[in-house]
C-alpha atoms as a PDB file:
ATOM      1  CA  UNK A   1      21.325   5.994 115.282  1.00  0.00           C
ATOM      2  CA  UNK A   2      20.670   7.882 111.707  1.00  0.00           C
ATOM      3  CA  UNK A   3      22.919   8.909 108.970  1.00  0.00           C
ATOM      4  CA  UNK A   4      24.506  12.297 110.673  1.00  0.00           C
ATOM      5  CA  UNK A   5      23.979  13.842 106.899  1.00  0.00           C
ATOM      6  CA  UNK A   6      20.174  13.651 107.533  1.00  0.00           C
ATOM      7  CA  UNK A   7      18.645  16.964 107.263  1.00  0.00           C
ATOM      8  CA  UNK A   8      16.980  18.656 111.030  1.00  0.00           C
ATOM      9  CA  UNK A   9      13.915  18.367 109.243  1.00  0.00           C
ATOM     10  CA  UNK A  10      13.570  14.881 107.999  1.00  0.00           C
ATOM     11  CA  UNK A  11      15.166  13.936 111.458  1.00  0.00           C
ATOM     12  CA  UNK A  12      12.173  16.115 113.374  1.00  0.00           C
ATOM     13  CA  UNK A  13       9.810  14.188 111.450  1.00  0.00           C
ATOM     14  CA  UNK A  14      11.362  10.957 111.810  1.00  0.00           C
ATOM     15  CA  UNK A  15      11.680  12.014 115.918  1.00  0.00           C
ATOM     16  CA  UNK A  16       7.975  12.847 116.085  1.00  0.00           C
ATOM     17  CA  UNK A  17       7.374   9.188 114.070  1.00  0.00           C
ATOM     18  CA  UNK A  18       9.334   7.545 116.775  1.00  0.00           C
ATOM     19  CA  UNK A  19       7.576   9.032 119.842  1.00  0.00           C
ATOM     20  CA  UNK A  20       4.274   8.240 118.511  1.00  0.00           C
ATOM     21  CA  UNK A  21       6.136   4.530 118.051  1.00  0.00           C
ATOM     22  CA  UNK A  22       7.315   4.686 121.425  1.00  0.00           C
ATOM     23  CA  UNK A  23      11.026   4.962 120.613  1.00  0.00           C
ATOM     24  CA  UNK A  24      11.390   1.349 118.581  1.00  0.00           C
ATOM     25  CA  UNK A  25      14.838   2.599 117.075  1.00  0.00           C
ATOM     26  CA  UNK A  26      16.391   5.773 118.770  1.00  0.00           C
ATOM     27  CA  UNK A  27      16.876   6.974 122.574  1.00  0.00           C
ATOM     28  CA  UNK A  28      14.647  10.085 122.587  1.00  0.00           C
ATOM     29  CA  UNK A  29      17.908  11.692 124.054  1.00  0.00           C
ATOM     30  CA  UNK A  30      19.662  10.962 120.642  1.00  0.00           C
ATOM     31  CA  UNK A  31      19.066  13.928 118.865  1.00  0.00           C
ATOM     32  CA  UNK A  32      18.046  17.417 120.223  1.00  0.00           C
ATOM     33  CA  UNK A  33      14.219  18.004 120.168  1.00  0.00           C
ATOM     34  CA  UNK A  34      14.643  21.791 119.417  1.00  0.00           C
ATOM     35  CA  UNK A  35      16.911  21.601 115.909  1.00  0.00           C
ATOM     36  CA  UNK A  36      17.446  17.875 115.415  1.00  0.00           C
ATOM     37  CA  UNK A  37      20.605  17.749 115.741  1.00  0.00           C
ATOM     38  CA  UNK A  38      22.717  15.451 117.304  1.00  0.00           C
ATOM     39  CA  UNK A  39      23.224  14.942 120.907  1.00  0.00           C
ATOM     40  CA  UNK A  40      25.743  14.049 123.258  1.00  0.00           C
ATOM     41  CA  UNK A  41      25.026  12.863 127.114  1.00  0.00           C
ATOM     42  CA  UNK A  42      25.421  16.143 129.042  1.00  0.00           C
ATOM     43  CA  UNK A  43      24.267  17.653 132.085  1.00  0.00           C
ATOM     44  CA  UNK A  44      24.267  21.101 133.779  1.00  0.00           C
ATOM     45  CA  UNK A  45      22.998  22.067 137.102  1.00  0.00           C
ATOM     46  CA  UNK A  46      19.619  22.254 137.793  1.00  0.00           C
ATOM     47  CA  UNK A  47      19.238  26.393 138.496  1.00  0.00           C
ATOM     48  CA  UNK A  48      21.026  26.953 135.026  1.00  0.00           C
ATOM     49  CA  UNK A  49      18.681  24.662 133.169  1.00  0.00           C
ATOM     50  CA  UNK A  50      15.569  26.050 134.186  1.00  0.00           C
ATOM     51  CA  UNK A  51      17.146  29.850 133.951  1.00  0.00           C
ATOM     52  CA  UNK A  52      17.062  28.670 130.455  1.00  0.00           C
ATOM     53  CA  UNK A  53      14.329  26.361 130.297  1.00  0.00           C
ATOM     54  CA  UNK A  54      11.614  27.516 132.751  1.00  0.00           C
ATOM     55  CA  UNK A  55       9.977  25.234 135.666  1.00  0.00           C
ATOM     56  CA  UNK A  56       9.599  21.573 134.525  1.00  0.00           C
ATOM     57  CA  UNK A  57       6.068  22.177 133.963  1.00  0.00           C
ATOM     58  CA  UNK A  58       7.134  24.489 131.196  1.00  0.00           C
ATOM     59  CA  UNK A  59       9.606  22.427 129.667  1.00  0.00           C
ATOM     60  CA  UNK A  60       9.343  22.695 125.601  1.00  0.00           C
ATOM     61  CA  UNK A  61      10.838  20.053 123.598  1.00  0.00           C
ATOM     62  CA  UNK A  62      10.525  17.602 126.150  1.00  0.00           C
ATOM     63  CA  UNK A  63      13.452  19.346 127.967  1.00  0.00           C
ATOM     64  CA  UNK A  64      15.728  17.815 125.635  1.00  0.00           C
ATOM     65  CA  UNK A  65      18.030  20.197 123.925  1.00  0.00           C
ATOM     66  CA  UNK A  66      21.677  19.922 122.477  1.00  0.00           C
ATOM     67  CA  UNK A  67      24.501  22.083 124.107  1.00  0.00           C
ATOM     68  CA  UNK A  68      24.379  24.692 121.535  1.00  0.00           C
ATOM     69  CA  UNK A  69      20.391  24.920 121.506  1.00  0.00           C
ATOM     70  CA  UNK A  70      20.977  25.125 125.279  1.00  0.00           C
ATOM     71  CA  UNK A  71      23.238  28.461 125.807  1.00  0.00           C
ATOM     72  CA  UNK A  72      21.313  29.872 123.132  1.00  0.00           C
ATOM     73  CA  UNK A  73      18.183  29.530 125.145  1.00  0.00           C
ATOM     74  CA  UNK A  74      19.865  30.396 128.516  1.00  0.00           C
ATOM     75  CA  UNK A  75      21.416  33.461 127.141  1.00  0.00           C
ATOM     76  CA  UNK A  76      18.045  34.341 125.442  1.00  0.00           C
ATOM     77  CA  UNK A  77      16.543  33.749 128.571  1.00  0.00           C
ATOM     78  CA  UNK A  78      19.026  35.521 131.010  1.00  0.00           C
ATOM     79  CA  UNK A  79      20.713  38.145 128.919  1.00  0.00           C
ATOM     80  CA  UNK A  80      23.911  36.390 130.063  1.00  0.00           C
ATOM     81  CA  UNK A  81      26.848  35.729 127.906  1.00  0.00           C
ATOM     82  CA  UNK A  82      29.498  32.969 129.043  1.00  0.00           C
ATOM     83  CA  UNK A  83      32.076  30.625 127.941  1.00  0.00           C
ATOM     84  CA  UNK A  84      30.692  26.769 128.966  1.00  0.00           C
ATOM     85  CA  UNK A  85      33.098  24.489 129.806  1.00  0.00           C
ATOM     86  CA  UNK A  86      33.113  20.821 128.536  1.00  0.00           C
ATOM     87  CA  UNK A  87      34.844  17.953 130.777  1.00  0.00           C
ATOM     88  CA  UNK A  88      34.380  14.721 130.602  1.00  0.00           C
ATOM     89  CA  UNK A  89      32.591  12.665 133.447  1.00  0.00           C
ATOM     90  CA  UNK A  90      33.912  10.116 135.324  1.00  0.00           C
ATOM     91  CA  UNK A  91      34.642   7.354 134.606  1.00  0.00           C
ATOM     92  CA  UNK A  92      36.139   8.366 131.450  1.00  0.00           C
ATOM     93  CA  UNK A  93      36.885   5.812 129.118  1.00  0.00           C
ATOM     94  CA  UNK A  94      39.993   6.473 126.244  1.00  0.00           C
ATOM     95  CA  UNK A  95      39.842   4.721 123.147  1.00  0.00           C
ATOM     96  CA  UNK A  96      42.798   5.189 121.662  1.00  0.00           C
ATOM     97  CA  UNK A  97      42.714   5.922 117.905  1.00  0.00           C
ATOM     98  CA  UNK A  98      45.393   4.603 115.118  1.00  0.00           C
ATOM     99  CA  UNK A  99      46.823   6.702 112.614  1.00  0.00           C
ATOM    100  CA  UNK A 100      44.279   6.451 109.590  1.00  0.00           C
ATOM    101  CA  UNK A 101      41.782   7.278 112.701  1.00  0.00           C
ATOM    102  CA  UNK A 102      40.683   3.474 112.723  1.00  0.00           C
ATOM    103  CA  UNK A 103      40.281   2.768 116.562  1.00  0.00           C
ATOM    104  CA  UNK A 104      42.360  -0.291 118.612  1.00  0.00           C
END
């Protein structure tokens, strides 16, 4: 993964150079296709993701899109404004972190 200082422009050009490439040095799921910013592993239910998204077939950024790009587009898309709730998915793993925040 990149420098997290990068710019979502030189990382949108650097995401379009690795598709192209066929994904030598990221996971296409690494950074969000809409803004270029980072992204984590998430999920949301189907019906919510295409309230926001469209059909499959209509999918822009090859349906992959950070949590914040993501309620923006579903409340765009269904005049809807809600709090989103993150949880962690099972199994979650702890690592626990030393003062200094160097991890054990």
């Amino acid at each position: 993964m990149s420098d997290p200082m990068r710019t979502p422009e030189d990382v949108l050009a650097t995401m379009a150079a690795q598709r192209v490439a066929g994904w030598p040095d990221w996971h296409p799921e690494d950074y969000c296709h809409r803004c270029g910013g980072r992204n984590a592993s998430w999920c949301v239910d189907s019906d919510r993701f295409n309230a926001a998204m469209g059909q499959p077939a209509e999918h822009r950024w090859n349906g992959i899109v950070c949590p914040g790009c993501f309620v923006e587009l579903h409340e765009a898309a269904t005049g809807l404004t809600a709090s989103w709730r993150l949880v962690p998915d099972t199994p979650f793993r702890h690592t626990a972190v030393r003062r200094g925040g160097n991890r054990e």
